[in-house]
Protein backbone atom coordinates (compact mmCIF):
# COMPACT_ATOMS: atom_id res chain seq x y z
CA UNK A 1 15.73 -24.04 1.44
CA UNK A 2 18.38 -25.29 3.71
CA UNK A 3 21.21 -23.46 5.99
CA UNK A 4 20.33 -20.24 3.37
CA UNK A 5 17.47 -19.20 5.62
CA UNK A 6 19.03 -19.35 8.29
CA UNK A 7 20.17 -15.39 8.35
CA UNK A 8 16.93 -14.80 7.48
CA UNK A 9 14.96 -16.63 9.25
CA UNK A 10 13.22 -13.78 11.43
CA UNK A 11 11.78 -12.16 8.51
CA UNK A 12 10.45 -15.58 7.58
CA UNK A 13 8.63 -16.13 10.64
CA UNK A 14 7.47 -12.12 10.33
CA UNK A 15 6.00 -13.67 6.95
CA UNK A 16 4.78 -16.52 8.26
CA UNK A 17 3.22 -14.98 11.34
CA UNK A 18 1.16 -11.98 8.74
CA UNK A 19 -0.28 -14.89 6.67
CA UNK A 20 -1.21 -17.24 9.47
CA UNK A 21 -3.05 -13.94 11.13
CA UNK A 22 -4.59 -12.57 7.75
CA UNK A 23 -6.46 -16.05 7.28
CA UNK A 24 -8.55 -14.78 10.43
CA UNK A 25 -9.10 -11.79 8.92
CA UNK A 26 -6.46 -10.19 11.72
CA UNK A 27 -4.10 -7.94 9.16
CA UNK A 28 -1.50 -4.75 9.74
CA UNK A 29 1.24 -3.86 7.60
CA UNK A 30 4.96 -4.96 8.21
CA UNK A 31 6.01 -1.76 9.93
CA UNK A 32 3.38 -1.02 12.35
CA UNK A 33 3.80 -4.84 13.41
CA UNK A 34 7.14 -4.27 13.71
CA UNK A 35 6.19 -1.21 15.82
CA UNK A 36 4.30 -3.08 17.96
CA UNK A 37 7.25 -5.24 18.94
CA UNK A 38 9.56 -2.84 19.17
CA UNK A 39 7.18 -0.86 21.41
CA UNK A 40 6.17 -3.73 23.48
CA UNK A 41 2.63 -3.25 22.67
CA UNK A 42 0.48 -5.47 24.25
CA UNK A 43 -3.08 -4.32 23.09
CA UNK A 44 -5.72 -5.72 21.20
CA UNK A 45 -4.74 -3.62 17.63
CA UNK A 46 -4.06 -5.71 14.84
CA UNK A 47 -0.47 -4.87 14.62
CA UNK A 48 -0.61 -6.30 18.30
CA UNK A 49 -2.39 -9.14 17.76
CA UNK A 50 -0.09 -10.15 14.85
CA UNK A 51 3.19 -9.10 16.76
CA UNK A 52 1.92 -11.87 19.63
CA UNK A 53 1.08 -14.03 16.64
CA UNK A 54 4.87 -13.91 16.06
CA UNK A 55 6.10 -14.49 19.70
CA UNK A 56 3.93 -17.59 18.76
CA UNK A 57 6.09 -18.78 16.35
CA UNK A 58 9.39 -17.99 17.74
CA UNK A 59 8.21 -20.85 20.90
CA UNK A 60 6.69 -23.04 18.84
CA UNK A 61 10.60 -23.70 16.70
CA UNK A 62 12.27 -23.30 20.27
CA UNK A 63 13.59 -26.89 21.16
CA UNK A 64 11.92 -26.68 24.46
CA UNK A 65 8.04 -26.71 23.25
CA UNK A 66 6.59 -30.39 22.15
CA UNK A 67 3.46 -31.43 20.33
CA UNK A 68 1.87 -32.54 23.36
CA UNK A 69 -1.05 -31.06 25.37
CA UNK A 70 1.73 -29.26 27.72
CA UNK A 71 2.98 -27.67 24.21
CA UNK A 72 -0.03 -26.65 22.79
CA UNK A 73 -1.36 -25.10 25.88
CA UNK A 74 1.88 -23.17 26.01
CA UNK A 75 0.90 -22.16 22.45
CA UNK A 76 -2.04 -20.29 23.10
CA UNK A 77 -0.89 -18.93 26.08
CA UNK A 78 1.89 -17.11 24.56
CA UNK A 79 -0.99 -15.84 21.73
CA UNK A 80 -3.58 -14.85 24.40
CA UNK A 81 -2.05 -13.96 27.13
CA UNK A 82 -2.67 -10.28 26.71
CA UNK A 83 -6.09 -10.61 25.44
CA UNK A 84 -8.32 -9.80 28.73
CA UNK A 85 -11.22 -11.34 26.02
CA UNK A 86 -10.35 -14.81 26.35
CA UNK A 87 -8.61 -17.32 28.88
CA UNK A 88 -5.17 -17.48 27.76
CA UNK A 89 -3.55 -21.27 27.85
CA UNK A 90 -6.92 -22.77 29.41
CA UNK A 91 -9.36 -24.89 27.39
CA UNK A 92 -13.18 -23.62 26.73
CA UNK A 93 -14.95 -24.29 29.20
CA UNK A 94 -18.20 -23.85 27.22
CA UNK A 95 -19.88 -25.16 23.69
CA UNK A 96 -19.08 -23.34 21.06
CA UNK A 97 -20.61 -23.38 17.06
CA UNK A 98 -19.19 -22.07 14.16
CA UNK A 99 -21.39 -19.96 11.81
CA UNK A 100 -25.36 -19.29 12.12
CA UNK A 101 -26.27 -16.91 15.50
CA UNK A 102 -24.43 -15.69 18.22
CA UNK A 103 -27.37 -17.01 20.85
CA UNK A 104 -28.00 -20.30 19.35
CA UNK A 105 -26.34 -22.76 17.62
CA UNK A 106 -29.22 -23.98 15.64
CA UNK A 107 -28.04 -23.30 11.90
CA UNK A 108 -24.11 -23.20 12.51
CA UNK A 109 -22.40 -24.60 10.05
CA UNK A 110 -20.18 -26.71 12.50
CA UNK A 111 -20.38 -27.48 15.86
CA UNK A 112 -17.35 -28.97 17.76
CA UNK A 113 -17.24 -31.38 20.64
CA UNK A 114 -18.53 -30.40 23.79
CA UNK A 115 -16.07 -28.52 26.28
CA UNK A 116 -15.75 -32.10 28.73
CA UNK A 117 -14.92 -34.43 25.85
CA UNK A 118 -11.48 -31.72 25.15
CA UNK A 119 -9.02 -33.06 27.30
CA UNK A 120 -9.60 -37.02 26.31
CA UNK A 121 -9.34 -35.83 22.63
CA UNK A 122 -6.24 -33.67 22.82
CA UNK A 123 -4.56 -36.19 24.39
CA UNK A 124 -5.46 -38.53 21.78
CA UNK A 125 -4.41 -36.33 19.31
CA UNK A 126 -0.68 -35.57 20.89
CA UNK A 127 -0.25 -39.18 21.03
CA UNK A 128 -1.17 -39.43 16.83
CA UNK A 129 0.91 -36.12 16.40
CA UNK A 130 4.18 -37.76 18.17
CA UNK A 131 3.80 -40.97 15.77
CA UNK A 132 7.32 -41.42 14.23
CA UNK A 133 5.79 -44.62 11.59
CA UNK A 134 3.49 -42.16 9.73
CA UNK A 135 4.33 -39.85 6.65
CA UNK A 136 5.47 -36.69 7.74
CA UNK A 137 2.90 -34.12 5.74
CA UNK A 138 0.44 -36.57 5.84
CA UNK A 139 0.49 -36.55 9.34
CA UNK A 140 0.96 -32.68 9.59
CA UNK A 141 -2.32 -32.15 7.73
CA UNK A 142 -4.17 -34.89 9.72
CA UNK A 143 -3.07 -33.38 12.98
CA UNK A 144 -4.71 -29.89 12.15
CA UNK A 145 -7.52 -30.86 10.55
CA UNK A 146 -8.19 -32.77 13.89
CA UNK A 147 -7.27 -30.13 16.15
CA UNK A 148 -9.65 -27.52 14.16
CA UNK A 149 -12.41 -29.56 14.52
CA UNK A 150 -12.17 -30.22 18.51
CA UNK A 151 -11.54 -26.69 18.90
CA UNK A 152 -9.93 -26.85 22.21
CA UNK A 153 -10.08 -22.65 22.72
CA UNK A 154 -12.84 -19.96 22.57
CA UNK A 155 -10.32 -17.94 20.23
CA UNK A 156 -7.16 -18.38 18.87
CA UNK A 157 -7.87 -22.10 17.48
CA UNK A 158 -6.58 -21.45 13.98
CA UNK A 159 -3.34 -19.54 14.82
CA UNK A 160 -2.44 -21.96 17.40
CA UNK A 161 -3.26 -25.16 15.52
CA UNK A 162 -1.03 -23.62 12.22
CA UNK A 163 1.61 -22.81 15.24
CA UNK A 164 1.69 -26.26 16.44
CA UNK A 165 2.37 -27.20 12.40
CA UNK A 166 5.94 -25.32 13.18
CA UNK A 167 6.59 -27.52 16.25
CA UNK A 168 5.62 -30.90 14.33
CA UNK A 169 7.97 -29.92 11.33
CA UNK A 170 10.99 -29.04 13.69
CA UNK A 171 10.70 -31.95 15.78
CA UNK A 172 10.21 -34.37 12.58
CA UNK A 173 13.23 -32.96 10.96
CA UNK A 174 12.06 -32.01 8.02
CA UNK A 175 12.62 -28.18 9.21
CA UNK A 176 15.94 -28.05 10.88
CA UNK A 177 16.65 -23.76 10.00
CA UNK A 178 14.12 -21.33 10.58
CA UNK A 179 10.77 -21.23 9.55
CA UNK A 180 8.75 -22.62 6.21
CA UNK A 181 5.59 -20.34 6.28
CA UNK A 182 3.12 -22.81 5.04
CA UNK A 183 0.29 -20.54 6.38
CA UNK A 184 1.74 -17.84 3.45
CA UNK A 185 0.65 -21.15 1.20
CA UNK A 186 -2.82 -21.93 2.88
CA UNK A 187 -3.59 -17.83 2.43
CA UNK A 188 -3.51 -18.62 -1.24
CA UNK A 189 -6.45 -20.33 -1.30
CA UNK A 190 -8.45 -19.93 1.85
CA UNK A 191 -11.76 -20.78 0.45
CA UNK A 192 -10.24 -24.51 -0.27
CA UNK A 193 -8.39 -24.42 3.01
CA UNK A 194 -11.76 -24.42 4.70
CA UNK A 195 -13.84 -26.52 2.27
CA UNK A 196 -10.67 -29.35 2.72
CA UNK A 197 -11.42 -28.91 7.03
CA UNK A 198 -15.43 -29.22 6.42
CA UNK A 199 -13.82 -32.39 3.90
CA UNK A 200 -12.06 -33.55 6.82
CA UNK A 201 -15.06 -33.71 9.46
CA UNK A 202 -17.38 -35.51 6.61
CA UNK A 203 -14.93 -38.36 6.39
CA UNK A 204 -12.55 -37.33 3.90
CA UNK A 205 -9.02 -36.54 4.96
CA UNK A 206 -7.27 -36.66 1.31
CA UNK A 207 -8.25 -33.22 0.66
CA UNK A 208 -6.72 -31.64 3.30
CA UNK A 209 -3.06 -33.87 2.42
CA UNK A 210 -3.15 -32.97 -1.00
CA UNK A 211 -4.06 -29.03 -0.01
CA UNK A 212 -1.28 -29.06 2.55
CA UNK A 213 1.51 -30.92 0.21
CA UNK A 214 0.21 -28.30 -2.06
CA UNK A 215 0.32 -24.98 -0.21
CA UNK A 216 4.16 -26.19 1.61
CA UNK A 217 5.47 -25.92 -1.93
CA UNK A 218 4.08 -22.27 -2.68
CA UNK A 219 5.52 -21.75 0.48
CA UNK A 220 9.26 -22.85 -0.14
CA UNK A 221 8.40 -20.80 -3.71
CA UNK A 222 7.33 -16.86 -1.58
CA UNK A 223 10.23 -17.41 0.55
CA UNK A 224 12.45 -17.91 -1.60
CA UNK A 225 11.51 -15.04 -3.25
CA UNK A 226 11.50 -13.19 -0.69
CA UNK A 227 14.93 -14.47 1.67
CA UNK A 228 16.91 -13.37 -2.15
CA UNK A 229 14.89 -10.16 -2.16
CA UNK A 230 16.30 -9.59 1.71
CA UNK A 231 19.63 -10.60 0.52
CA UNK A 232 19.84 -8.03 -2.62
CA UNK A 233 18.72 -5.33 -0.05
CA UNK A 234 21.48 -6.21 2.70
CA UNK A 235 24.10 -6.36 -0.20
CA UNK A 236 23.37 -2.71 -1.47
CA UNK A 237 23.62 -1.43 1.53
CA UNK A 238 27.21 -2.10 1.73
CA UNK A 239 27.53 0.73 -1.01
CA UNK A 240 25.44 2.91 0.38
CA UNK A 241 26.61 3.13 3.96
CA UNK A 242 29.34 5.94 4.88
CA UNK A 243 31.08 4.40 7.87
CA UNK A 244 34.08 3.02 8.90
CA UNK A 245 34.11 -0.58 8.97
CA UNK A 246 33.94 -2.21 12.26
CA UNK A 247 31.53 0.88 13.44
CA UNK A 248 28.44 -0.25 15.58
CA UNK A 249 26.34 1.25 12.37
CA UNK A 250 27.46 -2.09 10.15
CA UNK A 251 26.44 -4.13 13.11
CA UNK A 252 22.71 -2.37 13.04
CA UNK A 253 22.41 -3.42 9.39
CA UNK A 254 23.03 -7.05 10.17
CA UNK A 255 20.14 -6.22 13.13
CA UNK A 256 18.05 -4.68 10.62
CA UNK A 257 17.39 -8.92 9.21
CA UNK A 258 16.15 -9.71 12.33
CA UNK A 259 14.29 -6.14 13.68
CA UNK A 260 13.09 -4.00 11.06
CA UNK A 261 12.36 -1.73 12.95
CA UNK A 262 14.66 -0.33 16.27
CA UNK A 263 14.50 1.81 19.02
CA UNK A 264 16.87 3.14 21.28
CA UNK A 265 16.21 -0.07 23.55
CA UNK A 266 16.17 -2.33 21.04
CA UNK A 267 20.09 -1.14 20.44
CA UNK A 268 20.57 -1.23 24.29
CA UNK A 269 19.38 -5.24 24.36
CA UNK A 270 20.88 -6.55 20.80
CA UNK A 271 24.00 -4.64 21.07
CA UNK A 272 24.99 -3.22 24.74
CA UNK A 273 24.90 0.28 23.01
CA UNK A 274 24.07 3.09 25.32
CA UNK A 275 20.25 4.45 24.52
CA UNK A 276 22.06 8.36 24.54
CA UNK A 277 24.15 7.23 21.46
CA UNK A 278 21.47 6.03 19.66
CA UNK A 279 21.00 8.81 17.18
CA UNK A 280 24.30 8.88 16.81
CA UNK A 281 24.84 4.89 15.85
CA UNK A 282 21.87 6.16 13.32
CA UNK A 283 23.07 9.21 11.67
CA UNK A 284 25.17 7.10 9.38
CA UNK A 285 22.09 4.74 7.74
CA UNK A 286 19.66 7.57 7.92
CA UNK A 287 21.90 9.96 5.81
CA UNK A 288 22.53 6.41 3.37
CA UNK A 289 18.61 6.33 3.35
CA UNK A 290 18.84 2.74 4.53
CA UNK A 291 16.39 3.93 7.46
CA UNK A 292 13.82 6.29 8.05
CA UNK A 293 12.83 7.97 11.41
CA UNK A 294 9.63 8.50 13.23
CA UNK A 295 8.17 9.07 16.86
CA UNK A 296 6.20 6.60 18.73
CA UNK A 297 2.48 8.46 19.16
CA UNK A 298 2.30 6.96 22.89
CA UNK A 299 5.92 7.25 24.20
CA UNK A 300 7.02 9.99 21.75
CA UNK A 301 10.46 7.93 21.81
CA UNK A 302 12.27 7.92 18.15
CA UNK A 303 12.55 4.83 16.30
CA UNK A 304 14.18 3.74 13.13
CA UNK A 305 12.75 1.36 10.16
CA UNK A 306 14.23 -0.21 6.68
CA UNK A 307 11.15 0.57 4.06
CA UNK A 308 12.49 -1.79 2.11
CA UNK A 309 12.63 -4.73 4.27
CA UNK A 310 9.46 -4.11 5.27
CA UNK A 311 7.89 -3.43 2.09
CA UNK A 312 9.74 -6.89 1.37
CA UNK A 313 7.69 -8.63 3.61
CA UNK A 314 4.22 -7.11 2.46
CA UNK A 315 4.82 -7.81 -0.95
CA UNK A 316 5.27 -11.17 0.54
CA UNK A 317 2.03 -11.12 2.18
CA UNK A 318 0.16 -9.60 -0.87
CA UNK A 319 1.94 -12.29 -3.18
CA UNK A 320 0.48 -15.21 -0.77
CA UNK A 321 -3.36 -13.43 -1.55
CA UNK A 322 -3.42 -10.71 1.27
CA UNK A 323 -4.99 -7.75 0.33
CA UNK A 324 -3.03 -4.53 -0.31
CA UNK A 325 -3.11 -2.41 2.66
């Protein structure tokens, strides 16, 4: 995909962040996500959940986070941290089972190690996920098949572990501009996602290789689809807009790529625009219909969204298996 993505590499991670969520069942559409950020929303909503799912991402490709215990505790954290449910950035300190009854784990259909064997094995396992003499997907795979069956956490396991995938590719190289959302390929075919895991912990680790080799290529095929669908969008607006060139209104539909969805505050951090002009700096793209308007149900403050960038990014979910919303 190369330097291409770059400019649109937030609605990439948007993508990738919606898949990775959906394959724990954890789904909201593209606006109300969006909402969420731009909102500052720190609840336990699905929009909110996802919308910390993306913070995720965005420190998992920062240059600063490694695929060492340090890093993946720094993971979670930044997913859990407003979730009064669970310990944010601390491992279990309890068993847990997979499957069978909430009371007993007689009957669960896995059961990972017990809470004081965690820290030995993660440490292990950041020492086989730094390995520079290994083949990069190979290792990828390996890595979170191993760090889904220690399940380190009480929640948050799966969304960290395909996080961590994002710090492994940066680091190796084989990502060096924005984000390949390999969960968007691994929501595809979630039933052989998990049956390549239970593969894993009997002994077999070639299924989850070939599943991940596998799902990395639908992924390079969705985004592609969907960074040129992004790009068609941004390059009609430039007929539909009525303002002077050089007016802070172009400047919003370049932020548009990266925030779908804007408040007054959002135009007071990205651009140093004063939050009293906002409807103003808006007038112009409303009246093009390149946004539409509504109120915030808690703050009653106005915001702004592109429909089609967001409906970009669903049909981006929905074409990687979610279900229609």
């Amino acid at each position: 995909m190369g330097r291409d993505v770059v400019p649109h590499s937030a609605v990439l991670l948007r993508g990738e962040s919606i898949a990775s969520s959906d394959i724990e069942h954890i789904t909201s559409s593209a606006r109300n996500i969006a909402l969420a950020e731009a909102t500052h929303d720190e609840g336990t909503s699905n929009a909110s959940l996802v919308a910390a799912n993306a913070r995720t991402l965005r420190r998992a490709i920062d240059v600063a986070t490694a695929p060492d215990v340090a890093g993946v505790l720094a993971l979670h954290e930044e997913l859990m941290r407003t979730d009064p449910r669970h310990q944010a950035g601390i491992f279990r300190a309890e068993q847990v089972w997979i499957g069978g009854h909430a009371s007993t784990p007689v009957g669960a259909h896995f059961i990972p190690p017990h809470h004081e064997q965690i820290a030995a094995a993660m440490s292990d396992l950041a020492l086989f996920a730094q390995r520079t003499d290994l083949p990069r997907m190979s290792q990828l795979a390996l890595t979170h098949a191993q760090f889904a069956t220690i399940h380190p956490f009480t929640d948050g396991n799966g969304r960290t572990g395909r996080a961590l995938m994002h710090v492994m590719l940066r680091q190796s190289g084989l990502v060096q501009h924005g984000v390949v959302p390999v969960s968007a390929g691994l929501l595809t075919d979630t039933r052989g996602y998990h049956e390549a895991l239970d593969s894993y912990r009997d002994g077999d680790p070639e299924s989850i290789v070939r599943l991940f080799t596998a799902s990395s290529l639908k992924a390079v095929t969705n985004a592609t689809a969907l960074v040129t669908e992004v790009r068609d969008i941004r390059a009609s607006w430039d007929d539909r807009i009525r303002s002077r060139r050089g007016s802070t209104a172009w400047q919003v539909a370049d932020l548009l790529l990266r925030f779908p969805l804007i408040t007054a505050r959002t135009l007071h951090d990205q651009l140093g625009a004063s939050p009293t002009n906002a409807p103003r700096i808006m007038a112009p793209l409303l009246e093009s219909g390149v946004v539409s308007s509504g109120t915030h149900y808690a703050s009653r403050a106005t915001y702004w969204w592109s429909p089609e960038i967001t409906d970009a990014v669903d049909d981006f979910a929905v074409r990687a298996g979610r279900r229609r919303l």
